[in-house]
Protein backbone atom coordinates (compact mmCIF):
# COMPACT_ATOMS: atom_id res chain seq x y z
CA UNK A 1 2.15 -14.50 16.34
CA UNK A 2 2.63 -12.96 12.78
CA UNK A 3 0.62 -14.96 10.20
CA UNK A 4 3.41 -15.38 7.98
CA UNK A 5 4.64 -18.08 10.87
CA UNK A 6 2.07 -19.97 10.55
CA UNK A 7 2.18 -20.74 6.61
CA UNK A 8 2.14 -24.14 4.70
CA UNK A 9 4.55 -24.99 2.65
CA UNK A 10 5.00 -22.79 -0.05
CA UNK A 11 3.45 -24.14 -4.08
CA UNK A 12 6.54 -23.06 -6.31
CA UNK A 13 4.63 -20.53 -8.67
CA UNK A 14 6.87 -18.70 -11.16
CA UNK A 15 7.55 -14.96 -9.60
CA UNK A 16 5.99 -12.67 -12.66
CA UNK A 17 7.98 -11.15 -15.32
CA UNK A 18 7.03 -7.53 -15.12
CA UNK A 19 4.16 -6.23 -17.29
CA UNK A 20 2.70 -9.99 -17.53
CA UNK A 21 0.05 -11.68 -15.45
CA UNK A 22 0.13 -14.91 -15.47
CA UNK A 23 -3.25 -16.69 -16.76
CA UNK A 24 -3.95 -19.99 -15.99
CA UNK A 25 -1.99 -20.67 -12.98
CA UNK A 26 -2.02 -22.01 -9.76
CA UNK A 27 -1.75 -18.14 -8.66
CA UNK A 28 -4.99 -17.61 -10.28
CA UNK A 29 -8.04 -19.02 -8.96
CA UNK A 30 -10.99 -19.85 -11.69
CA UNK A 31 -13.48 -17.97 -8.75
CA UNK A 32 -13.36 -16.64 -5.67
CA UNK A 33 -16.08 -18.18 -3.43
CA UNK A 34 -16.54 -17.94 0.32
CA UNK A 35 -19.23 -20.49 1.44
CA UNK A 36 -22.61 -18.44 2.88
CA UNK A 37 -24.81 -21.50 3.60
CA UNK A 38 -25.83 -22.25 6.43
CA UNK A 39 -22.37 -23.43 7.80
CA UNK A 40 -22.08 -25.40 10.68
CA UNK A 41 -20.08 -23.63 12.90
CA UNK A 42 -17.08 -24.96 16.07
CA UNK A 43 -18.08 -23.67 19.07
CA UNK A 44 -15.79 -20.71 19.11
CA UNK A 45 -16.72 -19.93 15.12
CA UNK A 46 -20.42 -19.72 17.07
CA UNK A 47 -18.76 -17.72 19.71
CA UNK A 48 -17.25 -15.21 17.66
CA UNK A 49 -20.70 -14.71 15.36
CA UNK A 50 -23.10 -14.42 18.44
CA UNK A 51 -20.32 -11.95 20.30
CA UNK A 52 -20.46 -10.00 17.15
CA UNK A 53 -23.91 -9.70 16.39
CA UNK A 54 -24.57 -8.01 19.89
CA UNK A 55 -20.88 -5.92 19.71
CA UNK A 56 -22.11 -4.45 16.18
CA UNK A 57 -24.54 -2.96 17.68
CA UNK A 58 -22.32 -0.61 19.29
CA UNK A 59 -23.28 3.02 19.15
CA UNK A 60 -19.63 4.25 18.58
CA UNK A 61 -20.01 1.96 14.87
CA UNK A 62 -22.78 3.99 14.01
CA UNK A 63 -25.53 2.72 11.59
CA UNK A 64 -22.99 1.69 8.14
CA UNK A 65 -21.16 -1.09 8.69
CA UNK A 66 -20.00 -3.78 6.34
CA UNK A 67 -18.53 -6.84 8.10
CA UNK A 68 -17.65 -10.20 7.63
CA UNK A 69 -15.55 -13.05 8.88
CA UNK A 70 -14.36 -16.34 6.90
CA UNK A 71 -12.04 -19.30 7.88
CA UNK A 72 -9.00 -18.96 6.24
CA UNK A 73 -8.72 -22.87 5.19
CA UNK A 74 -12.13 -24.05 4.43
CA UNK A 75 -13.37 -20.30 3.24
CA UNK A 76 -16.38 -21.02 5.88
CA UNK A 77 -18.08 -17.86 6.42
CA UNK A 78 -17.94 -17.61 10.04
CA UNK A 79 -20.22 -14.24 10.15
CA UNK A 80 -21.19 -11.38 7.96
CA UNK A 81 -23.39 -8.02 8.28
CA UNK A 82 -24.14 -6.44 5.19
CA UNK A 83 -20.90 -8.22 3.99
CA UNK A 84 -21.55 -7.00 0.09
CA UNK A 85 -22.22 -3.88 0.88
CA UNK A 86 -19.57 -1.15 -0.61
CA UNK A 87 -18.60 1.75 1.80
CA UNK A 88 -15.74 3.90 1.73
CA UNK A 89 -12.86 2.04 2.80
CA UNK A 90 -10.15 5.12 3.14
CA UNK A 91 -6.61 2.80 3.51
CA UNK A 92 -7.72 -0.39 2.88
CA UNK A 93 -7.42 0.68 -0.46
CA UNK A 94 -3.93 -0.27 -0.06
CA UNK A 95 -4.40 -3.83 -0.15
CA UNK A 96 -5.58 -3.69 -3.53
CA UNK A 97 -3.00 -1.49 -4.78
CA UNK A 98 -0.23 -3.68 -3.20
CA UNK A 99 -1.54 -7.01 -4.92
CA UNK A 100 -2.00 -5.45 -8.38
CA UNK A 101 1.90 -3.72 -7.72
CA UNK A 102 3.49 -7.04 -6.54
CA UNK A 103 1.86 -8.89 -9.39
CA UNK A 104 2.94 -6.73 -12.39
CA UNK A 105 6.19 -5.64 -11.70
CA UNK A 106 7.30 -8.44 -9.35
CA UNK A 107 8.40 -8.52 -5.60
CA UNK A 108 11.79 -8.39 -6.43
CA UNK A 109 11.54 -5.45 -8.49
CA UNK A 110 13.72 -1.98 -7.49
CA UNK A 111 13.20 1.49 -8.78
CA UNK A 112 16.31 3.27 -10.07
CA UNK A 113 16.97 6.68 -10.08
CA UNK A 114 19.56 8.02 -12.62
CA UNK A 115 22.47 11.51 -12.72
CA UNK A 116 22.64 11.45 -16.34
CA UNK A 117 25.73 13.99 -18.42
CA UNK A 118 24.95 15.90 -21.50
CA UNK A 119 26.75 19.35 -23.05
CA UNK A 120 27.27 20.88 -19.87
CA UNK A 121 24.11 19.89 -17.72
CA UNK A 122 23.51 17.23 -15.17
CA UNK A 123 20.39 15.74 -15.17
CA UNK A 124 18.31 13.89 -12.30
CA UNK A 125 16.33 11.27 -13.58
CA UNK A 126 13.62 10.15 -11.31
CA UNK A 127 12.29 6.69 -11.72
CA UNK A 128 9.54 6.39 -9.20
CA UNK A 129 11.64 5.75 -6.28
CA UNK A 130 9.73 7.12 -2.88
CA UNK A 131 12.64 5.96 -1.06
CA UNK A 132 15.25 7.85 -2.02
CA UNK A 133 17.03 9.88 0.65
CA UNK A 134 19.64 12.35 1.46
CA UNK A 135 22.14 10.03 1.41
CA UNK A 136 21.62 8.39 -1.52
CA UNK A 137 21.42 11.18 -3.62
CA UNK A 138 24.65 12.18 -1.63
CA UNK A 139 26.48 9.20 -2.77
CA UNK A 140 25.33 9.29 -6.83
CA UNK A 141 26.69 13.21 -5.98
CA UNK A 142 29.85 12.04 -5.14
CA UNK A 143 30.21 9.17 -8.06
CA UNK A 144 29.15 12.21 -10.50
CA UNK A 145 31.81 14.51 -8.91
CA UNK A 146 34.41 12.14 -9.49
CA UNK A 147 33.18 11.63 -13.02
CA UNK A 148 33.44 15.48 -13.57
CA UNK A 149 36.59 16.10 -12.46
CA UNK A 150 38.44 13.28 -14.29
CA UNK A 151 36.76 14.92 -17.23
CA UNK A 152 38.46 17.96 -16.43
CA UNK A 153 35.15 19.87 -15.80
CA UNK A 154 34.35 22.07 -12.77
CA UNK A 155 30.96 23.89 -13.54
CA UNK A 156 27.93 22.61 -14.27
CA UNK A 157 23.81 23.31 -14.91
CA UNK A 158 21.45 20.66 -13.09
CA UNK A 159 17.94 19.96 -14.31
CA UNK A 160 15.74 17.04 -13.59
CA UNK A 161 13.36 15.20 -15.26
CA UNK A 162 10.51 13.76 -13.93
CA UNK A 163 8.89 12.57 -17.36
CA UNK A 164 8.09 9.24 -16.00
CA UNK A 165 4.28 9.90 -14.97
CA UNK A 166 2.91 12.95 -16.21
CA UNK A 167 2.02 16.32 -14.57
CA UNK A 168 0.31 15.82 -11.45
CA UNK A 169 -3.50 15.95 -11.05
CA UNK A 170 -5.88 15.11 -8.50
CA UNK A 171 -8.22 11.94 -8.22
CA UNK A 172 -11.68 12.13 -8.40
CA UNK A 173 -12.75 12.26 -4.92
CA UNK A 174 -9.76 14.47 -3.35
CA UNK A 175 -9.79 18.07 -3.45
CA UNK A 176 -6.24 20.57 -3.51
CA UNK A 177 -6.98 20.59 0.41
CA UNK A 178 -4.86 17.58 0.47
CA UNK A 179 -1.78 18.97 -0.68
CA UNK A 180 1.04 18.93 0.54
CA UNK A 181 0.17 17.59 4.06
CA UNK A 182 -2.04 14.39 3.26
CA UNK A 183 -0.20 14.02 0.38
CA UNK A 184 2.25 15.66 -2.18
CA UNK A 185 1.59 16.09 -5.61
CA UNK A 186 2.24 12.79 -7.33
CA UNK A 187 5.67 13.04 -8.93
CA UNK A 188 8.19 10.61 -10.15
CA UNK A 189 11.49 12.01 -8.49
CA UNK A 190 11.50 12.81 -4.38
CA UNK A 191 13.92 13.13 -1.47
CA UNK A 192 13.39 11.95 1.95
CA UNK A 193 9.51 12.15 1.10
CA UNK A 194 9.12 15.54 1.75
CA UNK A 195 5.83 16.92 1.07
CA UNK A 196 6.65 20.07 -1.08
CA UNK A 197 4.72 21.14 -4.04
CA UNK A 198 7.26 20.22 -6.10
CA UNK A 199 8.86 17.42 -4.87
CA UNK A 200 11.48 16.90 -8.59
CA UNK A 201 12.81 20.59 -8.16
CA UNK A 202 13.14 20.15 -4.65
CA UNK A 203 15.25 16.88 -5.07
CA UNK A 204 17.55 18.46 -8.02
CA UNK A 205 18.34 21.64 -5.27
CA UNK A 206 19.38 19.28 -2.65
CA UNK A 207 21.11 17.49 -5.22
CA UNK A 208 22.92 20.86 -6.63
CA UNK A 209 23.53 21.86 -2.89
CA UNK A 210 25.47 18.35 -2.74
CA UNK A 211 27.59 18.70 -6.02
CA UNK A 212 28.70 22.49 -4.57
CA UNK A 213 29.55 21.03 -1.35
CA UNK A 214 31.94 18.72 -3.30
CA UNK A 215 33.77 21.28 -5.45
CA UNK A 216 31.67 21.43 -8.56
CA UNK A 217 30.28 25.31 -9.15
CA UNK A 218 26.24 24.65 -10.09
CA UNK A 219 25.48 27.66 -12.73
CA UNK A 220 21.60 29.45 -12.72
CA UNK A 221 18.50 27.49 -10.86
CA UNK A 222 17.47 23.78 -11.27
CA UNK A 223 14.99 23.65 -13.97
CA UNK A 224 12.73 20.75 -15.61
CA UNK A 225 13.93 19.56 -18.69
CA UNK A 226 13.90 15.72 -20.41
CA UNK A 227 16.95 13.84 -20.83
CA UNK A 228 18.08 13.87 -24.43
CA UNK A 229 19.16 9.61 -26.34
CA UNK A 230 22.56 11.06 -26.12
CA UNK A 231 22.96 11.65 -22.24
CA UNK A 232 25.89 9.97 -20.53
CA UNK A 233 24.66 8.08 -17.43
CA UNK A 234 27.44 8.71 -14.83
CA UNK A 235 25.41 7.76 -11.91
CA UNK A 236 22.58 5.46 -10.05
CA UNK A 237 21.00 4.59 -6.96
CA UNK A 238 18.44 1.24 -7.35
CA UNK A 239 15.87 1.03 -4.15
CA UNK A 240 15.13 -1.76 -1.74
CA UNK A 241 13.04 -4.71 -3.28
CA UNK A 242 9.83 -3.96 -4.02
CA UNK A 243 8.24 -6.58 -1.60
CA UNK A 244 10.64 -4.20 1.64
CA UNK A 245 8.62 -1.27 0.38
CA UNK A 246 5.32 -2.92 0.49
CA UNK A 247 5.85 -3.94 3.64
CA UNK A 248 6.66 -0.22 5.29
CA UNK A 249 3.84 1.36 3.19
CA UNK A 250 1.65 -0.68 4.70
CA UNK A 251 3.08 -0.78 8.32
CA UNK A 252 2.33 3.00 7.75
CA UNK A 253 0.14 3.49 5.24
CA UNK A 254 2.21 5.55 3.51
CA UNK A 255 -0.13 7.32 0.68
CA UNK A 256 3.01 9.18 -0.82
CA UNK A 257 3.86 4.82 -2.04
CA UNK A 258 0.82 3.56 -2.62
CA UNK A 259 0.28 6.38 -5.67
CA UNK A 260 3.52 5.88 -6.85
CA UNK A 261 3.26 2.09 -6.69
CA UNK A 262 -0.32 2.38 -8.86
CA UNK A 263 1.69 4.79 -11.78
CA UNK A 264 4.72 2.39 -11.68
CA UNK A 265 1.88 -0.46 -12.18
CA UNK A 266 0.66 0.98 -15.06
CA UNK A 267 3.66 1.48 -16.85
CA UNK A 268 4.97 -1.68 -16.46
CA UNK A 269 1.63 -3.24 -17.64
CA UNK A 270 1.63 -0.79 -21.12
CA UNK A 271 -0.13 2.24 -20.13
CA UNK A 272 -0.43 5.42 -18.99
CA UNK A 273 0.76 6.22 -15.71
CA UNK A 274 -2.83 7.72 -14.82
CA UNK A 275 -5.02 6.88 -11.59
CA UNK A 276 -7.11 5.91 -14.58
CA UNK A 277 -5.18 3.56 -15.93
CA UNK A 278 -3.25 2.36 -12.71
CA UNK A 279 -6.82 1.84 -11.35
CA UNK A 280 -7.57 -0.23 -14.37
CA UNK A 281 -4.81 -2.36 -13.96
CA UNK A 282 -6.06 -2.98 -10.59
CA UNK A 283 -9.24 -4.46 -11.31
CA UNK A 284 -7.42 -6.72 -14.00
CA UNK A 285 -5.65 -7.92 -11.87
CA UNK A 286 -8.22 -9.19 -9.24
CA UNK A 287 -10.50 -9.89 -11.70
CA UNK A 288 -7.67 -12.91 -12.51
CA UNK A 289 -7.31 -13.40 -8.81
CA UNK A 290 -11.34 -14.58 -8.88
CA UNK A 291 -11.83 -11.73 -6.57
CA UNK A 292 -15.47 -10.23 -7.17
CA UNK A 293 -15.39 -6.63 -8.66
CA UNK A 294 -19.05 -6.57 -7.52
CA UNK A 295 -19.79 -2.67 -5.98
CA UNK A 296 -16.13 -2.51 -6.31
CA UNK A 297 -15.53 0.95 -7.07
CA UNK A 298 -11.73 2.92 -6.55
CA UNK A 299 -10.23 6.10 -8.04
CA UNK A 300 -6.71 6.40 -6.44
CA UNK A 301 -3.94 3.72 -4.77
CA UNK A 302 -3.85 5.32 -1.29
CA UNK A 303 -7.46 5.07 -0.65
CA UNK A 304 -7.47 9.01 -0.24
CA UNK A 305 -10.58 9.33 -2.81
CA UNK A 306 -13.86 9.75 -0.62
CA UNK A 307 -15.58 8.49 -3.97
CA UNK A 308 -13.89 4.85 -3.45
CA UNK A 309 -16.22 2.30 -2.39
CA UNK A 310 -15.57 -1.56 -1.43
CA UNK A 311 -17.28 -3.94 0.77
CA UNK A 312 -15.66 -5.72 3.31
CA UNK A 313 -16.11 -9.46 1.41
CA UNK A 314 -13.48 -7.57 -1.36
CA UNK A 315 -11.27 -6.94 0.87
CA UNK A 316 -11.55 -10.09 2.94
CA UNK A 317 -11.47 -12.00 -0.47
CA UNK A 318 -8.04 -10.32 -1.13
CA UNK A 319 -6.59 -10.72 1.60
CA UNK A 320 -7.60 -14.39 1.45
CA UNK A 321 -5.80 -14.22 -1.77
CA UNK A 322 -3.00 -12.78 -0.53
CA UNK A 323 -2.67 -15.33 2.27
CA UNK A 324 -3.15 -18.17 -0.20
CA UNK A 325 0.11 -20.05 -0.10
CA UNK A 326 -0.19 -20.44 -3.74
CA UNK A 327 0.36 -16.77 -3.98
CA UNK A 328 3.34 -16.60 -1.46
CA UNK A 329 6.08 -16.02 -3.38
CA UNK A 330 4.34 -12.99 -5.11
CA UNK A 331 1.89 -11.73 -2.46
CA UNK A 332 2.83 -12.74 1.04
CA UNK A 333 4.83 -9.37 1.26
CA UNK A 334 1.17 -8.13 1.72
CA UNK A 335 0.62 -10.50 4.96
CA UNK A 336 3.78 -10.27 6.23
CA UNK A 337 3.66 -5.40 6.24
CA UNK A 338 -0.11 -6.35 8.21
CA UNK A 339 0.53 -4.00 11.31
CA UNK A 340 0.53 -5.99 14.53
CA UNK A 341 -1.70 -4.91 17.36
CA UNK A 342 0.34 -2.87 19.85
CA UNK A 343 3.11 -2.67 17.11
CA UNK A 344 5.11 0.34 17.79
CA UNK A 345 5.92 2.29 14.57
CA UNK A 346 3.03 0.96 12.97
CA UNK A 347 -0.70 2.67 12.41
CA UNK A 348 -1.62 -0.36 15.21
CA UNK A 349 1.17 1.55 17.57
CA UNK A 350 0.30 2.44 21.23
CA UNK A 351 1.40 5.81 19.86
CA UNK A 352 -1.95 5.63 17.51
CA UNK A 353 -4.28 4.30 20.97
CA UNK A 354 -5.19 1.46 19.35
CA UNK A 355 -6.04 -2.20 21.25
CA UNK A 356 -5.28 -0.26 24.90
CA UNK A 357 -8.72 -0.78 26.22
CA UNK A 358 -9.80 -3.21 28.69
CA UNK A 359 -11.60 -5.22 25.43
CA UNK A 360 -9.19 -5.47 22.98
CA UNK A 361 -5.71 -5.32 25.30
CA UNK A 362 -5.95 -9.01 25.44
CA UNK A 363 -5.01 -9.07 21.50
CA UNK A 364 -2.05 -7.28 21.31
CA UNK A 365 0.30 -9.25 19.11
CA UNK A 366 -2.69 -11.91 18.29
CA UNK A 367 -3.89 -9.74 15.56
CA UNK A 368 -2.38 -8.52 12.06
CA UNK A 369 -4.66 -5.36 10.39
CA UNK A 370 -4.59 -2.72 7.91
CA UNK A 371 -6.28 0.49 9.24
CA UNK A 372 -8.19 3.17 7.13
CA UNK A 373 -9.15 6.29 8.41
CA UNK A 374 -10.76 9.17 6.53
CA UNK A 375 -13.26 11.94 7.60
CA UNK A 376 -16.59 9.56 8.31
CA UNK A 377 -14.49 6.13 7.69
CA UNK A 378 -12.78 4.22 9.82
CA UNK A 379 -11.73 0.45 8.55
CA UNK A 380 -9.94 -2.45 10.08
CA UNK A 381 -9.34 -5.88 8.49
CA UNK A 382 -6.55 -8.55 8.74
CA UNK A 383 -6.11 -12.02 10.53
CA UNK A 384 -6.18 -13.53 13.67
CA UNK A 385 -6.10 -17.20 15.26
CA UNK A 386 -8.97 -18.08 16.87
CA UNK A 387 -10.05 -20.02 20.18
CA UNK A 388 -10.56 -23.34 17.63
CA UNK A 389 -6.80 -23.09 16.75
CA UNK A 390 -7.88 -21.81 12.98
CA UNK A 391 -6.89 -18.67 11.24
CA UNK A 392 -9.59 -16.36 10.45
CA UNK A 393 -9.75 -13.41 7.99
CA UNK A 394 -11.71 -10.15 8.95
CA UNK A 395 -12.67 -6.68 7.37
CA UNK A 396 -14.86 -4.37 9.22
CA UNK A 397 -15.89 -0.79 7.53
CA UNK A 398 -17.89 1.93 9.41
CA UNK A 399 -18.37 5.12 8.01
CA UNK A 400 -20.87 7.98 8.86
CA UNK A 401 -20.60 7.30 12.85
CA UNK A 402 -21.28 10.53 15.04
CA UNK A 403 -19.02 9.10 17.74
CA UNK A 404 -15.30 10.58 18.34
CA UNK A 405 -12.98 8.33 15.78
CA UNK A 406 -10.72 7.70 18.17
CA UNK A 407 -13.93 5.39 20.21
CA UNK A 408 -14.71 4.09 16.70
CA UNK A 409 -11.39 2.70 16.54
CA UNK A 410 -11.68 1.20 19.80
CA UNK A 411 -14.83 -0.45 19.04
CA UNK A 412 -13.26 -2.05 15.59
CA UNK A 413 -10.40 -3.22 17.90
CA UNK A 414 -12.79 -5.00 20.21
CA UNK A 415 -14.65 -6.01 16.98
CA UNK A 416 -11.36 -7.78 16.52
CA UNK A 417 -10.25 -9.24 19.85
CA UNK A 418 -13.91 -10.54 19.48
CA UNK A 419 -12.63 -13.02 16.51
CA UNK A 420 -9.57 -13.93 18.19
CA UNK A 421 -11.69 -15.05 20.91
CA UNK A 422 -9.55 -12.82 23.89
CA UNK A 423 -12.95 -10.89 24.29
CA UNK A 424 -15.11 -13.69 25.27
């Protein structure tokens, strides 16, 4: 069962105006605090933190592993192994980036991208949309073509301008060997999501391809250029809601969204569109959560940068936040895009191997996890329901294990059948 079916009733917060946070709040918690006294613990909250003190011992988890487990009502820590301790935590990264995003600019926010007219030239104005397909830009084609024609006009030059974030650079921690395939060079204008090295020029020939197809001769090659005050806007496409495309980027963990997402963050919160300054804006915004920055250390939004570090009580903590029905109408978009064990189309898929051995089969469905996987990390956290009928919240992060990922993976996803209590 998802955990979004399982929700309380919702506390009507007001959804944030973008570039605001909102102080002061119910939203915002004073602190974040997860109990780590000696606890009493149910039976199966003992269950799960005996099971799990033998299973970490696992030789495919290696020697680094930062672990806990807290009850998602009473914040009851349930178990934790070097808890504070900040690893590399590849796509979990994610999680952070999605609650600073959805907090900003506001789930119901959409991205627009703009065919702006001026002295001859067409211009394609990206506006951070990593959505935009074919089609769409086939459609604002068509509504331009039209526009053209009743002007009497029949030739045309098309640029694009991607001014929105500036040139693209790399994060600390990445290195050029992860373009184009990891990732493509962050730009504010795409198509279809292509990973070229110039994704703007690569939408604005597709788009010119599109306007010739329709009638309208395209003069000389697509070119960057910025859209001059006095440019007639003859065409638009607006994206899905904000809160749809949280959702599939983290079903996915699409890093190609997550870096836009942190840009678009920035600017709607008064600053540069930098991983800098999107980064910045990401700490703010936890900080105000009550989540503890403590060893919290990220460069990027996709959690690409092998110089990120996080323990696993930061990420538990926000996802705690982010199941917090307080938060629901801004953050449980984050809950809710949680891949589902033995999800297909998800980075839980059977397509990915994950929770099809004979330890962690019996949780398919039970549990709800973002993955992270980098070279020497491997990361799982989320929720699951629990033999005592409570929800609990989980992170696990190994790096630096000499076993084949693919067997660290399986031991994370016995790691957490063990919480659900299917792996007795």
């Amino acid at each position: 069962m998802s955990p979004a079916l399982r929700r309380a009733a919702v506390i009507a917060v007001t959804a944030p105006v973008a570039g605001t946070i909102l102080f002061g709040t119910s939203a915002f918690a004073a602190e974040k605090t997860v109990s780590t006294t000696a606890a009493t613990l149910d039976t199966a909250e003992q269950k799960i933190a005996d099971n799990l003190n033998t299973r970490v011992q696992d030789t495919r988890l290696g020697s680094t592993l930062s672990g806990v487990v807290i009850d998602a009502e009473s914040k009851k820590a349930v178990w934790g192994h070097d808890a504070t301790t900040a690893l590399m935590p590849a796509s979990n990264t994610k999680l952070a980036t999605s609650t600073a995003a959805l907090t900003i600019l506001g789930p119901d926010h959409r991205f627009t991208t703009k065919v702006v007219y001026d002295n001859g030239t067409l211009t394609l104005v990206g506006g951070g949309d990593r959505t935009l397909t074919t089609a769409d830009l086939t459609t604002m084609a068509t509504t331009a073509v039209a526009g053209l024609k009743n002007a009497g006009l029949t030739t045309v030059k098309v640029t694009v301008d991607d001014s929105l974030f500036p040139a693209p650079t790399l994060a600390t921690g990445w290195n050029d060997g992860y373009y184009p395939d990891s990732i493509a060079p962050v730009r504010a204008l795409v198509v279809d999501g292509r990973h070229v090295t110039d994704t703007s020029l690569d939408a604005g020939q597709i788009f010119a391809k599109l306007l010739a197809r329709q009638g309208v001769t395209v003069t000389g090659s697509v070119t960057h250029a910025t859209a001059g005050s006095t440019a007639v806007p003859v065409a638009q496409h607006e994206s899905g809601t904000l809160s749809s495309i949280v959702e599939h980027m983290l079903k996915v963990s699409d890093n190609d969204i997550a870096e836009t997402l942190l840009r678009s963050t920035a600017l709607a919160a008064g600053r540069p569109a930098t991983f800098e300054d999107g980064t910045a804006v990401v700490r703010q915004v936890l900080t105000r959560y009550g989540v503890s920055l403590a060893n919290f250390e990220i460069h990027d939004g996709s959690g690409l940068s092998r110089s990120n570090r996080i323990p696993a009580q930061t990420i538990a903590d926000i996802l705690d936040v982010a199941d917090d029905p307080a938060n629901g109408p801004t953050l449980k978009y984050i809950v809710d895009g949680l891949p589902v064990a033995g999800e297909a189309g998800s980075t839980l898929g059977p397509e990915w191997g994950r929770f099809d051995t004979a330890d962690s089969q019996c949780a398919v469905g039970k549990v709800s996890a973002k993955t992270g996987t980098l070279t020497g990390a491997i990361a799982l956290s989320g929720l699951t329901k629990a033999d005592d009928g409570r929800w609990k919240i989980f992170s696990f992060i190994e790096n630096n294990s000499t076993a084949a990922p693919d067997a660290t993976k399986d031991a994370l996803d016995g790691l957490a059948a063990t919480v659900n209590g299917c792996w007795a």
